[in-house]
PDB file of N, CA and C in Angstrom:
ATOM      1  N   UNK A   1      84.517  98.138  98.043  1.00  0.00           N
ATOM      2  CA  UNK A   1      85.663  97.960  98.908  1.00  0.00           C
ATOM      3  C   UNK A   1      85.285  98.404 100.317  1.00  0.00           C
ATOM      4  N   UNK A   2      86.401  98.253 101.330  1.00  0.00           N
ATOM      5  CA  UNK A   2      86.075  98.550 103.026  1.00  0.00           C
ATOM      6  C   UNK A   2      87.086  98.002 103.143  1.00  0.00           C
ATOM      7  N   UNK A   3      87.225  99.180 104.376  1.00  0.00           N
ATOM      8  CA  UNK A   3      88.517  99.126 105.226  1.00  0.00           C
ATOM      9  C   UNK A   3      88.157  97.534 106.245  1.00  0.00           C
ATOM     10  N   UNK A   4      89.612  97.195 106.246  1.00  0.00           N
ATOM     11  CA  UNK A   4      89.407  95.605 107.436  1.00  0.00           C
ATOM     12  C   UNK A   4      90.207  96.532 108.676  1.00  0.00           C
ATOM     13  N   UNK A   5      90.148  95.422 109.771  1.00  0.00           N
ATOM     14  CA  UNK A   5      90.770  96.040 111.120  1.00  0.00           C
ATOM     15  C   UNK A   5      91.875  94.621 111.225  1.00  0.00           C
ATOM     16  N   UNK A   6      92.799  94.780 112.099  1.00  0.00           N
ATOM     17  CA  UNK A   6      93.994  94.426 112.336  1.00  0.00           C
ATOM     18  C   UNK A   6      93.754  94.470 114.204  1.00  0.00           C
ATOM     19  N   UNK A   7      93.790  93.468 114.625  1.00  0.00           N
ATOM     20  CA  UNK A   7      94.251  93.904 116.352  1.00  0.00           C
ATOM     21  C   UNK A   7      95.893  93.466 116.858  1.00  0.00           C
ATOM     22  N   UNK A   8      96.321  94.537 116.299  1.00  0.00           N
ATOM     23  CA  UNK A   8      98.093  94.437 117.072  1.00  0.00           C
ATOM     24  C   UNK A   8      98.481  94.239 118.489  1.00  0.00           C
ATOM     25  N   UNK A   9      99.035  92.812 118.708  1.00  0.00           N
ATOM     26  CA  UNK A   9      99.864  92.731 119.859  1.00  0.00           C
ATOM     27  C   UNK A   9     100.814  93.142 120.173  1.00  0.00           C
ATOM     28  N   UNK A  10     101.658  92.925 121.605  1.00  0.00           N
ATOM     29  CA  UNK A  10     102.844  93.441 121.924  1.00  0.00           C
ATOM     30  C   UNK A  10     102.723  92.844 123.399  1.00  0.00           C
ATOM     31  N   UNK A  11     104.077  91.759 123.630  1.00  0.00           N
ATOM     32  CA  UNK A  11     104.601  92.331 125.180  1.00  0.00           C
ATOM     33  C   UNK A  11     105.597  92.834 125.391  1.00  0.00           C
ATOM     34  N   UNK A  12     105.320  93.833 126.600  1.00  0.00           N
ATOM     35  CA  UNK A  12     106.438  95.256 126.977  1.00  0.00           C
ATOM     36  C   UNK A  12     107.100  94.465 128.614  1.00  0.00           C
ATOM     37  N   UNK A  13     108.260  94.793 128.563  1.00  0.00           N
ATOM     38  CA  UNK A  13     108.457  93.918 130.096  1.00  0.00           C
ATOM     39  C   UNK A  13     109.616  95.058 130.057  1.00  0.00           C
ATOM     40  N   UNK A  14     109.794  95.380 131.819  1.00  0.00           N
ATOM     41  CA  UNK A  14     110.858  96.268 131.970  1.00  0.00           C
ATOM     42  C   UNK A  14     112.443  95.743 131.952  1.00  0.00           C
ATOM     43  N   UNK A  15     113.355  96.508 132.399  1.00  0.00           N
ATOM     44  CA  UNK A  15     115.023  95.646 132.105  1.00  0.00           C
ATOM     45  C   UNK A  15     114.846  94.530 133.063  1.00  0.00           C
ATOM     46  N   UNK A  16     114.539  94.782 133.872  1.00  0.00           N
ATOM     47  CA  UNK A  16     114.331  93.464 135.010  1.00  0.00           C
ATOM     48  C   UNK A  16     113.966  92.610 134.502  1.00  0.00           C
ATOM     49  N   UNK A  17     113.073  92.683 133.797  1.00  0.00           N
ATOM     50  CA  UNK A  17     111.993  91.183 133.584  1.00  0.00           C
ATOM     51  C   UNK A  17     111.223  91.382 133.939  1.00  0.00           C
ATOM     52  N   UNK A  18     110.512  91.975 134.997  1.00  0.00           N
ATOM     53  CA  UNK A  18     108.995  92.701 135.182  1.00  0.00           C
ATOM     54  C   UNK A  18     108.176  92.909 133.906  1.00  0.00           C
ATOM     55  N   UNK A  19     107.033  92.823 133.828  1.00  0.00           N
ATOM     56  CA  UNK A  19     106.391  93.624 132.654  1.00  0.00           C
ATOM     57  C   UNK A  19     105.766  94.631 133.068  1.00  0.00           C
ATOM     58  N   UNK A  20     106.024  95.570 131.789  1.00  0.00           N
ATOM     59  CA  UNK A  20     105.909  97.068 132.437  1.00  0.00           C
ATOM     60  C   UNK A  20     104.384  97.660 131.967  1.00  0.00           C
ATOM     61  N   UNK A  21     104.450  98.829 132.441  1.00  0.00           N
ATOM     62  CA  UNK A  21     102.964  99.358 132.859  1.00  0.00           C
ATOM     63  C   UNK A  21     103.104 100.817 131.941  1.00  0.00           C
ATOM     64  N   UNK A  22     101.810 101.488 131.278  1.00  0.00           N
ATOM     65  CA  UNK A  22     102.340 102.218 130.663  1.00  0.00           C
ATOM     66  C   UNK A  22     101.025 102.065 129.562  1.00  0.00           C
ATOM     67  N   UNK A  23     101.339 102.989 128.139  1.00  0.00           N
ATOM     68  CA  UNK A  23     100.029 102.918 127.292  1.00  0.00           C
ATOM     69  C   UNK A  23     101.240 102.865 126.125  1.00  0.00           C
ATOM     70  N   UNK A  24     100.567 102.947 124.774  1.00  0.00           N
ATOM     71  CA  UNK A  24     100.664 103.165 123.530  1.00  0.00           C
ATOM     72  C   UNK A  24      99.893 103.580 123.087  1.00  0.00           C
ATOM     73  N   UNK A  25     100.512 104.725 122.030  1.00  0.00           N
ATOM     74  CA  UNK A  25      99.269 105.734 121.614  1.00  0.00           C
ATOM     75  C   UNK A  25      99.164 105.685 120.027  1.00  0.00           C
ATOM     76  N   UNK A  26      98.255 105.645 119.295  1.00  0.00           N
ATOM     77  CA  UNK A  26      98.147 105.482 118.378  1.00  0.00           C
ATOM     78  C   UNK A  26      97.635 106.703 117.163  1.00  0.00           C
ATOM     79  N   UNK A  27      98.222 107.078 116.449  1.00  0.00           N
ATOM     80  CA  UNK A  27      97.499 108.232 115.873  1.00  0.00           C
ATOM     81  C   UNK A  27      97.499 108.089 114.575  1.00  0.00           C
ATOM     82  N   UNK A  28      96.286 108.236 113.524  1.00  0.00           N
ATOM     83  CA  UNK A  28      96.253 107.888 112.322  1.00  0.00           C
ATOM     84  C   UNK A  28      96.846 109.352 111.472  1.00  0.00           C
ATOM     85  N   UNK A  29      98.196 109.597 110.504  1.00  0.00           N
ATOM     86  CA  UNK A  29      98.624 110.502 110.009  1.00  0.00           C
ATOM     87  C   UNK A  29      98.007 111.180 108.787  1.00  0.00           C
ATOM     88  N   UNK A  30      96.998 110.574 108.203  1.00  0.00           N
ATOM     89  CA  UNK A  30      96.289 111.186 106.993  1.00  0.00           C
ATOM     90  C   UNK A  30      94.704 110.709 107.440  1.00  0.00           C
ATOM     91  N   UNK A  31      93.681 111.333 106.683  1.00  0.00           N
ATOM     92  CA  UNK A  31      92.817 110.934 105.927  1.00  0.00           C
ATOM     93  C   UNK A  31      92.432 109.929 105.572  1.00  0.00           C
ATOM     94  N   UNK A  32      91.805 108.537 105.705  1.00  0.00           N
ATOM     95  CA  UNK A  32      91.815 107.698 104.685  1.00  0.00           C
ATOM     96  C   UNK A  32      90.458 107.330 104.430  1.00  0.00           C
ATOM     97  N   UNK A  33      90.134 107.446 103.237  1.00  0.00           N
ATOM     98  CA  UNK A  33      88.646 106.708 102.238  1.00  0.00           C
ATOM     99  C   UNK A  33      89.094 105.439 101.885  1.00  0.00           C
ATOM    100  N   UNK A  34      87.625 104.806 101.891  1.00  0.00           N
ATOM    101  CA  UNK A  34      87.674 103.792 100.893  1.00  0.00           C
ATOM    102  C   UNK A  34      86.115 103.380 100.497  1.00  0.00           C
ATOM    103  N   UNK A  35      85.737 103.967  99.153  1.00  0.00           N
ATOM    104  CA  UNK A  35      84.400 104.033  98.938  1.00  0.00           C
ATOM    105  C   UNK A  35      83.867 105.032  99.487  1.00  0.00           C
ATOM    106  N   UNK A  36      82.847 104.566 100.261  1.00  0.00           N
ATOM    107  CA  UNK A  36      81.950 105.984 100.744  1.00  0.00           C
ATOM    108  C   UNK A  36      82.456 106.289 102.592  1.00  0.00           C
ATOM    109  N   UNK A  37      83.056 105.253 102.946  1.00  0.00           N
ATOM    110  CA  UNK A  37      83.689 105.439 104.068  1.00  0.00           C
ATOM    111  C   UNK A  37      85.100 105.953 104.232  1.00  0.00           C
ATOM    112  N   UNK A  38      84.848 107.179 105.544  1.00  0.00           N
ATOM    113  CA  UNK A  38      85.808 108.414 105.305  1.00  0.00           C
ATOM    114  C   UNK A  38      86.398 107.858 106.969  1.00  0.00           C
ATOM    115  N   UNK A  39      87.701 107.583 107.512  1.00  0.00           N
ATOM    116  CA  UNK A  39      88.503 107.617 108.528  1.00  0.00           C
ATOM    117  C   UNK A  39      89.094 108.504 109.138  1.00  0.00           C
ATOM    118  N   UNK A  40      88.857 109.485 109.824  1.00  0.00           N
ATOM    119  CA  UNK A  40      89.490 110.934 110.415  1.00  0.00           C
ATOM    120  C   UNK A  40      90.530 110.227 111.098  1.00  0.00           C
ATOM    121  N   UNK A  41      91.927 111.463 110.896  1.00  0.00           N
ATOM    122  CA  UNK A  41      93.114 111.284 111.928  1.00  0.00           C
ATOM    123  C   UNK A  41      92.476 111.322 113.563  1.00  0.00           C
ATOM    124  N   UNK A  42      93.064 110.677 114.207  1.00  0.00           N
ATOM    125  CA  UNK A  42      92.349 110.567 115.850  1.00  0.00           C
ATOM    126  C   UNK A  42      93.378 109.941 116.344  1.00  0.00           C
ATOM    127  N   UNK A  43      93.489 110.161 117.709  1.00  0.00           N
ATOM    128  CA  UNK A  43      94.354 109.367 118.381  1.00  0.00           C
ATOM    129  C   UNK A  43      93.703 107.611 119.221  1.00  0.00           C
ATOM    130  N   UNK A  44      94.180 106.824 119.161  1.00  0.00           N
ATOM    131  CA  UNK A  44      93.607 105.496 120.083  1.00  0.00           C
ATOM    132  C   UNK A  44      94.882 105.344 121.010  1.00  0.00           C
ATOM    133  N   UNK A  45      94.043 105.720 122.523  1.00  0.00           N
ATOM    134  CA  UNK A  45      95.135 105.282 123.145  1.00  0.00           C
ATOM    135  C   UNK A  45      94.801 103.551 123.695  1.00  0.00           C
ATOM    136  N   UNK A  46      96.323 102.659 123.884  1.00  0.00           N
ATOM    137  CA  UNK A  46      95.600 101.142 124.651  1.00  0.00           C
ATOM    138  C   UNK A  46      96.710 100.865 125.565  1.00  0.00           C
ATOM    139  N   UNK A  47      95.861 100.960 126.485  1.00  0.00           N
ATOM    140  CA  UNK A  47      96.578 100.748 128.194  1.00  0.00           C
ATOM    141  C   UNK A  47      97.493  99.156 128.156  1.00  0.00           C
ATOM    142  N   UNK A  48      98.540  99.143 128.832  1.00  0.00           N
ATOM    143  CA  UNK A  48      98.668  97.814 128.834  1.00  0.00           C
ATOM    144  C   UNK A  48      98.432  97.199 129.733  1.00  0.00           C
ATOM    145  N   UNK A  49      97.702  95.972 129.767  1.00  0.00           N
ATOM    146  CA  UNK A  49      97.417  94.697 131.180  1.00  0.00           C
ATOM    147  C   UNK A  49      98.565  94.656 132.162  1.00  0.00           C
ATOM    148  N   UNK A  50      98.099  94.264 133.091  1.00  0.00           N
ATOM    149  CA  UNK A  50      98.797  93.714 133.876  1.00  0.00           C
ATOM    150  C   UNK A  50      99.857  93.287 134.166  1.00  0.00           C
ATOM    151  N   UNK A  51     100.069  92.505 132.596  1.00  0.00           N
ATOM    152  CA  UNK A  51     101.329  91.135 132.076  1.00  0.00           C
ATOM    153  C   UNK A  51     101.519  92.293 131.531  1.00  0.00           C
ATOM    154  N   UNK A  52     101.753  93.642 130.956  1.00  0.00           N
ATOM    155  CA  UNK A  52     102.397  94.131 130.105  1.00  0.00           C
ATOM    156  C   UNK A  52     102.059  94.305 128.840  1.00  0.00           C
ATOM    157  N   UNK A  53     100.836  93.398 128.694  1.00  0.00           N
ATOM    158  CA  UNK A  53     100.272  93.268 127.062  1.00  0.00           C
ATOM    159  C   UNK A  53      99.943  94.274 126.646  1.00  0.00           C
ATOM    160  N   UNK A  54      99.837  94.124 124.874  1.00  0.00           N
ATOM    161  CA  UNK A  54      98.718  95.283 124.074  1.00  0.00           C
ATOM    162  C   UNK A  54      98.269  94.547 123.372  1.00  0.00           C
ATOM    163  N   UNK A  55      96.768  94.882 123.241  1.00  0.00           N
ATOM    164  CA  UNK A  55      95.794  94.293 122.232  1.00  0.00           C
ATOM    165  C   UNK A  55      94.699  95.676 121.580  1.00  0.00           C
ATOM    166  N   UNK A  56      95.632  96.121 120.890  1.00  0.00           N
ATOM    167  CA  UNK A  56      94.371  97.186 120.399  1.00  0.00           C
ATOM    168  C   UNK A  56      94.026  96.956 118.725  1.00  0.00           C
ATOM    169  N   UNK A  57      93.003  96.915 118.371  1.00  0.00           N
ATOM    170  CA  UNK A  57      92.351  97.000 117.238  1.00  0.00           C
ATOM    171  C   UNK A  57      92.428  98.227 116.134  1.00  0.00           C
ATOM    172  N   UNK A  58      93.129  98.290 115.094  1.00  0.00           N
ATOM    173  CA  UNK A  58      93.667  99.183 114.423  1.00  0.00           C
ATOM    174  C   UNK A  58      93.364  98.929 112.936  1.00  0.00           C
ATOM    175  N   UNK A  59      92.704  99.840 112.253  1.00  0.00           N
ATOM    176  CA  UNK A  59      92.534  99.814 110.565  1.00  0.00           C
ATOM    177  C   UNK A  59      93.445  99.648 110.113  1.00  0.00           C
ATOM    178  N   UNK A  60      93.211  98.954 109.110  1.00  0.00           N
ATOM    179  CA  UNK A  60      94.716  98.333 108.155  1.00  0.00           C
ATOM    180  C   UNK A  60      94.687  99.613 107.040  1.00  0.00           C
ATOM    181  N   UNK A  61      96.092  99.735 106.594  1.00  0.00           N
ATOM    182  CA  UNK A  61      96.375 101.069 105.617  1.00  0.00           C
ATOM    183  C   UNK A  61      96.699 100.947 104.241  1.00  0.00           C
ATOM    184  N   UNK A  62      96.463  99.485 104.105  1.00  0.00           N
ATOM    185  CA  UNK A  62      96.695  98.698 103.151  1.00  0.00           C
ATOM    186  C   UNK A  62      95.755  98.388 102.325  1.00  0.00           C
ATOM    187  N   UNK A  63      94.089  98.502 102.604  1.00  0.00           N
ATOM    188  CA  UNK A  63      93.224  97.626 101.836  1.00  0.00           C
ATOM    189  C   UNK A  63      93.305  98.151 100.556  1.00  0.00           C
ATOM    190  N   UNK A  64      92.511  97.152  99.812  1.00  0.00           N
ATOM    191  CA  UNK A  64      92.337  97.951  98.420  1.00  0.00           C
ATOM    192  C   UNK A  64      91.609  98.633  97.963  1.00  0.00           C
ATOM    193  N   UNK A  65      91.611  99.886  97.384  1.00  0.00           N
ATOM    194  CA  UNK A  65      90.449 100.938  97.148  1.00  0.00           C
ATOM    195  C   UNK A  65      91.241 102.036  98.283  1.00  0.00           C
ATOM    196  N   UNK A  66      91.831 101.693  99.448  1.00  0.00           N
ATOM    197  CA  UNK A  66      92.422 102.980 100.772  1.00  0.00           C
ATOM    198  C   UNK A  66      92.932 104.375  99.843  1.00  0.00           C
ATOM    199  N   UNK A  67      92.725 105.047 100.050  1.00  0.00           N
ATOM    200  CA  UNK A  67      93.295 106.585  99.509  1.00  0.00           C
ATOM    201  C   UNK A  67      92.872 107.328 100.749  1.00  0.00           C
ATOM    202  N   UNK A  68      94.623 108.073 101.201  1.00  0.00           N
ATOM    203  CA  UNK A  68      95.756 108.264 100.394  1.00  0.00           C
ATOM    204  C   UNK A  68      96.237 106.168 100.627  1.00  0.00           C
ATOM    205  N   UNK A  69      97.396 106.037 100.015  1.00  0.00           N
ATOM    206  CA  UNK A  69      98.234 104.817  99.839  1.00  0.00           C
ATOM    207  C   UNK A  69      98.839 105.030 100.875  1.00  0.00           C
ATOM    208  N   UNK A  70      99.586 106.103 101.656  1.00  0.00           N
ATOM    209  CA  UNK A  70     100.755 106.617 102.262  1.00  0.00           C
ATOM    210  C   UNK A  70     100.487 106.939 103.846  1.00  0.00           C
ATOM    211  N   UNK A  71      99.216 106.573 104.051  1.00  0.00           N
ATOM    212  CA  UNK A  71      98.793 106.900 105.337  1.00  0.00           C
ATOM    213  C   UNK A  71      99.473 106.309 106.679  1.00  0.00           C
ATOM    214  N   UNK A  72     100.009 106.145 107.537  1.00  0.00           N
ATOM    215  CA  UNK A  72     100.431 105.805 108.225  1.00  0.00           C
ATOM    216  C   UNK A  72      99.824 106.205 109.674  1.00  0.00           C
ATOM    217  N   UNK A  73      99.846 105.074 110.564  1.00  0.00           N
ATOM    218  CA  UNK A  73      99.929 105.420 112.065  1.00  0.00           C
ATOM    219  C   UNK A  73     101.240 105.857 113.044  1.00  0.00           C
ATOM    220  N   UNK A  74     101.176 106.878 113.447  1.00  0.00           N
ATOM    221  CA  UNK A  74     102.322 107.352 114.295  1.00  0.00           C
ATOM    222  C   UNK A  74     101.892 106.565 115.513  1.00  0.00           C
ATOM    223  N   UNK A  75     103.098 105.696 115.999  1.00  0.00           N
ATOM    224  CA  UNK A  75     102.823 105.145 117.225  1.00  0.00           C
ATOM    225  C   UNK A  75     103.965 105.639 118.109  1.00  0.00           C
ATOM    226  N   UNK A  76     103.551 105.760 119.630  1.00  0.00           N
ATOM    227  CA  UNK A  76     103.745 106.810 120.594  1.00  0.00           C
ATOM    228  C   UNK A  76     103.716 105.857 121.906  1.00  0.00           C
ATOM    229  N   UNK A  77     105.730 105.197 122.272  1.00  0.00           N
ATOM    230  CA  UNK A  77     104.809 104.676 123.683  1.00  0.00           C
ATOM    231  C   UNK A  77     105.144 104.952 124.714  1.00  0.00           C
ATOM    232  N   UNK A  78     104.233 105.339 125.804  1.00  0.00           N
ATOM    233  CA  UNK A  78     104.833 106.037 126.967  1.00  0.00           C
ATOM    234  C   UNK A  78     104.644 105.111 128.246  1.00  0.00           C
ATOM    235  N   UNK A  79     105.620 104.610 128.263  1.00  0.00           N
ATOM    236  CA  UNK A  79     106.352 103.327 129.454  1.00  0.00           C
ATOM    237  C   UNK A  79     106.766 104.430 130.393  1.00  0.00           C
ATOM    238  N   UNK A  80     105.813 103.383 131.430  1.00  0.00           N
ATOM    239  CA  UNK A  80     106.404 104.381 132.969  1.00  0.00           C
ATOM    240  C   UNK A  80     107.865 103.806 133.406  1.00  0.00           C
ATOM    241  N   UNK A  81     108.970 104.439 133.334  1.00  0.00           N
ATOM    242  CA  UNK A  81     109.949 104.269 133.967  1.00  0.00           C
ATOM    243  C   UNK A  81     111.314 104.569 132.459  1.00  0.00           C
ATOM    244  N   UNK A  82     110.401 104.657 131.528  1.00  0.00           N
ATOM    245  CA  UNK A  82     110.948 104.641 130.757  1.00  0.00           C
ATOM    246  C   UNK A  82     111.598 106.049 130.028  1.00  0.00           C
ATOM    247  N   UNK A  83     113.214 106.244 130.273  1.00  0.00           N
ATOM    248  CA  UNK A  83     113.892 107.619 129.777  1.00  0.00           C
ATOM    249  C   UNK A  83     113.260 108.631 129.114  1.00  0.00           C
ATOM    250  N   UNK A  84     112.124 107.768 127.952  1.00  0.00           N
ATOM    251  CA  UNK A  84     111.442 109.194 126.803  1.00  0.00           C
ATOM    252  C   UNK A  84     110.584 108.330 126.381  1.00  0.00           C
ATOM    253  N   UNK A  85     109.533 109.301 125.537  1.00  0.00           N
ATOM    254  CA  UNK A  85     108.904 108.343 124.468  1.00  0.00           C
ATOM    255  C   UNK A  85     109.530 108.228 123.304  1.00  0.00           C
ATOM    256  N   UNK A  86     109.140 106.871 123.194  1.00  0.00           N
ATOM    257  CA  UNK A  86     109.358 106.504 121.566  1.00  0.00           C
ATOM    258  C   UNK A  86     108.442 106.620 120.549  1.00  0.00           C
ATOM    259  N   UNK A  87     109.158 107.375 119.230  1.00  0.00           N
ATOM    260  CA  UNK A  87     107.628 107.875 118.747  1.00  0.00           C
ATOM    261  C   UNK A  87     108.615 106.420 116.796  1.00  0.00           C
ATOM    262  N   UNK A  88     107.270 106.249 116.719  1.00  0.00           N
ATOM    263  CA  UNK A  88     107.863 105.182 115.003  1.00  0.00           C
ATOM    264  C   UNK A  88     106.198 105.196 114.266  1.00  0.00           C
ATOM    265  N   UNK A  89     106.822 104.868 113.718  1.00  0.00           N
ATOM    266  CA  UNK A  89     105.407 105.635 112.188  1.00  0.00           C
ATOM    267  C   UNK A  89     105.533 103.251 111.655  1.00  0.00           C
ATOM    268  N   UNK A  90     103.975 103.492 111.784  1.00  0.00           N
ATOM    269  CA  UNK A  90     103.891 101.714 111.232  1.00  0.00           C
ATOM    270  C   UNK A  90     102.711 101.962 110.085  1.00  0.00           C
ATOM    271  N   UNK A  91     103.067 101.096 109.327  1.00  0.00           N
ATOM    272  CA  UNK A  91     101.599 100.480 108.022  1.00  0.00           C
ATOM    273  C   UNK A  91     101.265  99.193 108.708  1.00  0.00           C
ATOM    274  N   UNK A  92      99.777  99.654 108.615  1.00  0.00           N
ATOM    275  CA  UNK A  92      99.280  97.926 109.472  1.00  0.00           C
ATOM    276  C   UNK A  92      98.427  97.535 108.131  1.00  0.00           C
ATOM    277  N   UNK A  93      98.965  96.521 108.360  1.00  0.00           N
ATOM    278  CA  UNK A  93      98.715  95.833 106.908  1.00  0.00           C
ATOM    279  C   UNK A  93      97.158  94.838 106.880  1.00  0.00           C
ATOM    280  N   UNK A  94      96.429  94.564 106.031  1.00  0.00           N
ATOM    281  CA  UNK A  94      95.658  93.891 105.695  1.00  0.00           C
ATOM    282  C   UNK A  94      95.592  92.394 105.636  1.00  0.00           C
ATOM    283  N   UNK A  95      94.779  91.998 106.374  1.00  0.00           N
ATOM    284  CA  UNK A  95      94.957  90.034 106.124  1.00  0.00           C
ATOM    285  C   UNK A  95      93.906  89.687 107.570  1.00  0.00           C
ATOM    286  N   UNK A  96      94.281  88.790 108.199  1.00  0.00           N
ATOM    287  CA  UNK A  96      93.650  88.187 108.632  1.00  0.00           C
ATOM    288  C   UNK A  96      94.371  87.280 110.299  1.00  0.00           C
ATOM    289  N   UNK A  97      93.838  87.913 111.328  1.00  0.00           N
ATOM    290  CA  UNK A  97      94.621  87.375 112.605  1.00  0.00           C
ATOM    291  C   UNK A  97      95.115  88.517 112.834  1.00  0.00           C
ATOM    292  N   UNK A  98      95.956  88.180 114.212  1.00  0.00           N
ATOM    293  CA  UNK A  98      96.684  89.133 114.875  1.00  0.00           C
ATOM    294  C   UNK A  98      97.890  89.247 114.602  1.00  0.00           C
ATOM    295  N   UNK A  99      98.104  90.954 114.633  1.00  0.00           N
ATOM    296  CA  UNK A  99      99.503  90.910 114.263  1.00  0.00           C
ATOM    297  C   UNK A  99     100.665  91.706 115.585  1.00  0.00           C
ATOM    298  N   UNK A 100     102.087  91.018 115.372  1.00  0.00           N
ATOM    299  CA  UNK A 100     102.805  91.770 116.769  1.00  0.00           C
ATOM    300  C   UNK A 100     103.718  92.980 116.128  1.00  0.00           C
ATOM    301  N   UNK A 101     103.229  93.554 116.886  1.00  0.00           N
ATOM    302  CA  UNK A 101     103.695  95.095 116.479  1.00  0.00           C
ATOM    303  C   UNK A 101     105.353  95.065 116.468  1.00  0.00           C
ATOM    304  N   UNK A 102     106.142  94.408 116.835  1.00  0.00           N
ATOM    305  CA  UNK A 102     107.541  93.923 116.844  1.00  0.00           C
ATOM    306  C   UNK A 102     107.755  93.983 115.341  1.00  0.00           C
ATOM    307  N   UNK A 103     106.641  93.143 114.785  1.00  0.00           N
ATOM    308  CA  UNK A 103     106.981  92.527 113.275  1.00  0.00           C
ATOM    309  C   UNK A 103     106.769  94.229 112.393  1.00  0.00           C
ATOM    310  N   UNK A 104     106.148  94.980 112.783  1.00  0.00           N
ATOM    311  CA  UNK A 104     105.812  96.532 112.021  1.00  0.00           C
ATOM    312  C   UNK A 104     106.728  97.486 111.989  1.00  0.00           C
ATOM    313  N   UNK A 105     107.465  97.520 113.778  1.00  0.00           N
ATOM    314  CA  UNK A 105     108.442  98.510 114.263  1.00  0.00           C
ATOM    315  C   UNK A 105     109.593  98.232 113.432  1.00  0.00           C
ATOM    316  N   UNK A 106     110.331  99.686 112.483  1.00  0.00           N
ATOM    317  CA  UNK A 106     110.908 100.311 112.338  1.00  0.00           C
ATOM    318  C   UNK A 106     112.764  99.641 113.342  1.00  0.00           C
ATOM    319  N   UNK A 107     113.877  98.992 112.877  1.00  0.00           N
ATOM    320  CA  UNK A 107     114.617  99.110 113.925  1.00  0.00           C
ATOM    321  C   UNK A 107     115.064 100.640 115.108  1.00  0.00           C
ATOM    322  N   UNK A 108     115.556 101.606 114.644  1.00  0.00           N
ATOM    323  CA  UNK A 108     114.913 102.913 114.958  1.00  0.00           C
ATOM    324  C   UNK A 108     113.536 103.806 115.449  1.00  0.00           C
ATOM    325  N   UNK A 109     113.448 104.113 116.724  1.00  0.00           N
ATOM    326  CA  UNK A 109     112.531 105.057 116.539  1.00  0.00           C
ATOM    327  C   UNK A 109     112.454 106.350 115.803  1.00  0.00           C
ATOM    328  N   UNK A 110     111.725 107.407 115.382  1.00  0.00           N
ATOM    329  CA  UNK A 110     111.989 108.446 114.708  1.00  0.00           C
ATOM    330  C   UNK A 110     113.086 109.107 115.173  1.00  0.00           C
ATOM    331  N   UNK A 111     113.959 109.241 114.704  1.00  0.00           N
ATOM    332  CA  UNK A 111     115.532 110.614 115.368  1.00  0.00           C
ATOM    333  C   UNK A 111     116.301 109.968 115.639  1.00  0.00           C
ATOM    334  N   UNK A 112     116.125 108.082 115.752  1.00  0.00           N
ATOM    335  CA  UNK A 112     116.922 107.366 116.180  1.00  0.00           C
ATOM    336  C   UNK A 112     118.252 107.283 115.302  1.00  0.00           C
TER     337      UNK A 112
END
């Protein structure tokens, strides 16, 4: 078995319609093996473009053989202009292509 990667999109645009400027932070909440390959918790931070985009590349928490099962990424995004951060816990799932982080997010952020 082996872990696959996932590169999650997103566009962020401010109330205006501008697209906004700002990062998302990514932090893996457990441990995860699979086989002889070991994944330490770490943070990935990914800036957004210009247009507002995100394209960051993220291990899926899903493959088969992954231990723990329950691992999750805490995602963290800190939009300039924006009241607070939003912090939401995603499973990025296994397969193939890009996925939009819209489709992962939680309606709620955490406390929401």
């Amino acid at each position: 078995m082996a872990f696959s990667e996932r590169v999650v999109t997103h566009t962020f645009q401010n109330a205006d319609g501008t697209s906004a400027s700002g990062s998302v932070e990514f932090t893996l909440t457990k441990r995860m093996t699979n086989g002889a390959t070991t994944i330490v918790p770490a943070s990935i931070t990914a800036a957004l473009d210009s247009e507002g985009k995100l394209s960051q590349g993220l291990t899926a928490n899903d493959d088969a053989g992954t231990l723990p099962a329950d691992s999750q990424w805490r995602t963290d995004f800190r939009i300039q202009g924006a009241t607070e951060t939003e912090t939401f816990y995603i499973v990025v799932p296994s397969g193939s292509g890009t996925i939009d982080l819209g489709a992962l997010l939680p309606e709620q952020p955490l406390g929401g």
